[in-house]
C-alpha atoms as a PDB file:
ATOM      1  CA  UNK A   1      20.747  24.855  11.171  1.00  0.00           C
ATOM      2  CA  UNK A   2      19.016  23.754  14.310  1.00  0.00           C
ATOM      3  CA  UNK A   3      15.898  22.866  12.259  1.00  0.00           C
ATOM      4  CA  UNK A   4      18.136  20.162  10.276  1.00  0.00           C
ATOM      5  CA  UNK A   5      18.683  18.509  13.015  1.00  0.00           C
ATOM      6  CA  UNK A   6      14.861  17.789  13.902  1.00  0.00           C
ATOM      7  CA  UNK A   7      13.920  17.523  10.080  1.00  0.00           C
ATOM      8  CA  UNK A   8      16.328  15.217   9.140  1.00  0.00           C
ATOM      9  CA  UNK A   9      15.249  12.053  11.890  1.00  0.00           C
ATOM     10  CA  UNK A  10      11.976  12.918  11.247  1.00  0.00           C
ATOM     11  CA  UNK A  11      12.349  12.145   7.599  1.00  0.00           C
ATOM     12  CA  UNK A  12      14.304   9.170   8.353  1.00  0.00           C
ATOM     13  CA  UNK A  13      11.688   7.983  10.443  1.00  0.00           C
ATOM     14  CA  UNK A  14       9.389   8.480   7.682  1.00  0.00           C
ATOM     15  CA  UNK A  15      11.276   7.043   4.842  1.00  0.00           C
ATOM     16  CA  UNK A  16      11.524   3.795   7.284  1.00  0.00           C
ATOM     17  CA  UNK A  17       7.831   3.714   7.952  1.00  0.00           C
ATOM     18  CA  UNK A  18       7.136   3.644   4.480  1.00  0.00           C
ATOM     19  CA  UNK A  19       9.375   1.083   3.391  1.00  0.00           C
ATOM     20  CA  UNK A  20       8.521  -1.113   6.833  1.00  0.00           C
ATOM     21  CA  UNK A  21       4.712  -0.443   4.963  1.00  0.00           C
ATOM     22  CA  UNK A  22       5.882  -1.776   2.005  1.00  0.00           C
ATOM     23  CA  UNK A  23       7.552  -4.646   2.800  1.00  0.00           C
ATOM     24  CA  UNK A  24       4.672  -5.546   5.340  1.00  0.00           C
ATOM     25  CA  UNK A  25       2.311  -5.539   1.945  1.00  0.00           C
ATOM     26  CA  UNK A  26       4.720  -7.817   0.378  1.00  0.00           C
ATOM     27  CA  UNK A  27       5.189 -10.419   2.538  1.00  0.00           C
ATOM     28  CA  UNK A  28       1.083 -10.570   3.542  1.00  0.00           C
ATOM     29  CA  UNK A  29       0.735 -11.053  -0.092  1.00  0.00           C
ATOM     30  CA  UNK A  30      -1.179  -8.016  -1.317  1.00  0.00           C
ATOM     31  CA  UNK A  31       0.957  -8.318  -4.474  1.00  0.00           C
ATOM     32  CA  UNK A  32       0.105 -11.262  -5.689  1.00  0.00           C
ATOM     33  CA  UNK A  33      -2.412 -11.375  -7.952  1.00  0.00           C
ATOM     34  CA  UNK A  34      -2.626  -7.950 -10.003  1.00  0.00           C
ATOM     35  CA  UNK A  35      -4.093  -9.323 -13.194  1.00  0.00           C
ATOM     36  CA  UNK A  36      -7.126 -11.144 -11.412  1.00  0.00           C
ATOM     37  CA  UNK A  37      -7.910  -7.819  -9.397  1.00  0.00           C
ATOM     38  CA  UNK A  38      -7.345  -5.892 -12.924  1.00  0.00           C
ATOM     39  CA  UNK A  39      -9.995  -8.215 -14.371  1.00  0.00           C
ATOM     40  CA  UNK A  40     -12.342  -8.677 -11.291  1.00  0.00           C
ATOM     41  CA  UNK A  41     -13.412  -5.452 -11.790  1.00  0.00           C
ATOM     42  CA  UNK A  42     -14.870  -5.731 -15.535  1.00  0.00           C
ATOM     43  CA  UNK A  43     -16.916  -8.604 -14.604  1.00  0.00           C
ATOM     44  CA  UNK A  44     -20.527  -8.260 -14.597  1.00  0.00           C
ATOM     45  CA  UNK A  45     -22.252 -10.282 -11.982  1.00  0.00           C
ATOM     46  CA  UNK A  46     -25.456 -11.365 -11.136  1.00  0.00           C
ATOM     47  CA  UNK A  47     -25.636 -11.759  -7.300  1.00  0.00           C
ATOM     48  CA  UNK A  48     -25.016  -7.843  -6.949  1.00  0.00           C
ATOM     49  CA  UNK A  49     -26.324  -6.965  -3.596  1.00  0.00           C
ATOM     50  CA  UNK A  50     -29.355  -3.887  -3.300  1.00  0.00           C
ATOM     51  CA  UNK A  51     -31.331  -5.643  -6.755  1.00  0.00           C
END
């Protein structure tokens, strides 16, 4: 029973981290443009570096 009690804040801590994470990401913007990442990646270009 003794081990609940340290377990439990220490997931609560966690579970805050992670959503203080999350919400951090969202409001710096790292949401915002999905598609253009999604389709950055399948271009081809030229100016590669190392050719």
């Amino acid at each position: 029973m003794t081990t609940l009690a340290y377990l439990i804040p220490v997931a609560l801590f966690l579970g805050a981290l992670g959503l203080g994470g999350f919400l951090w990401a969202l409001k710096s913007g790292q949401y915002e443009d999905l598609d253009g990442a999604a389709e950055r990646i399948l271009i081809d270009r030229e100016d590669k570096i190392g050719r």
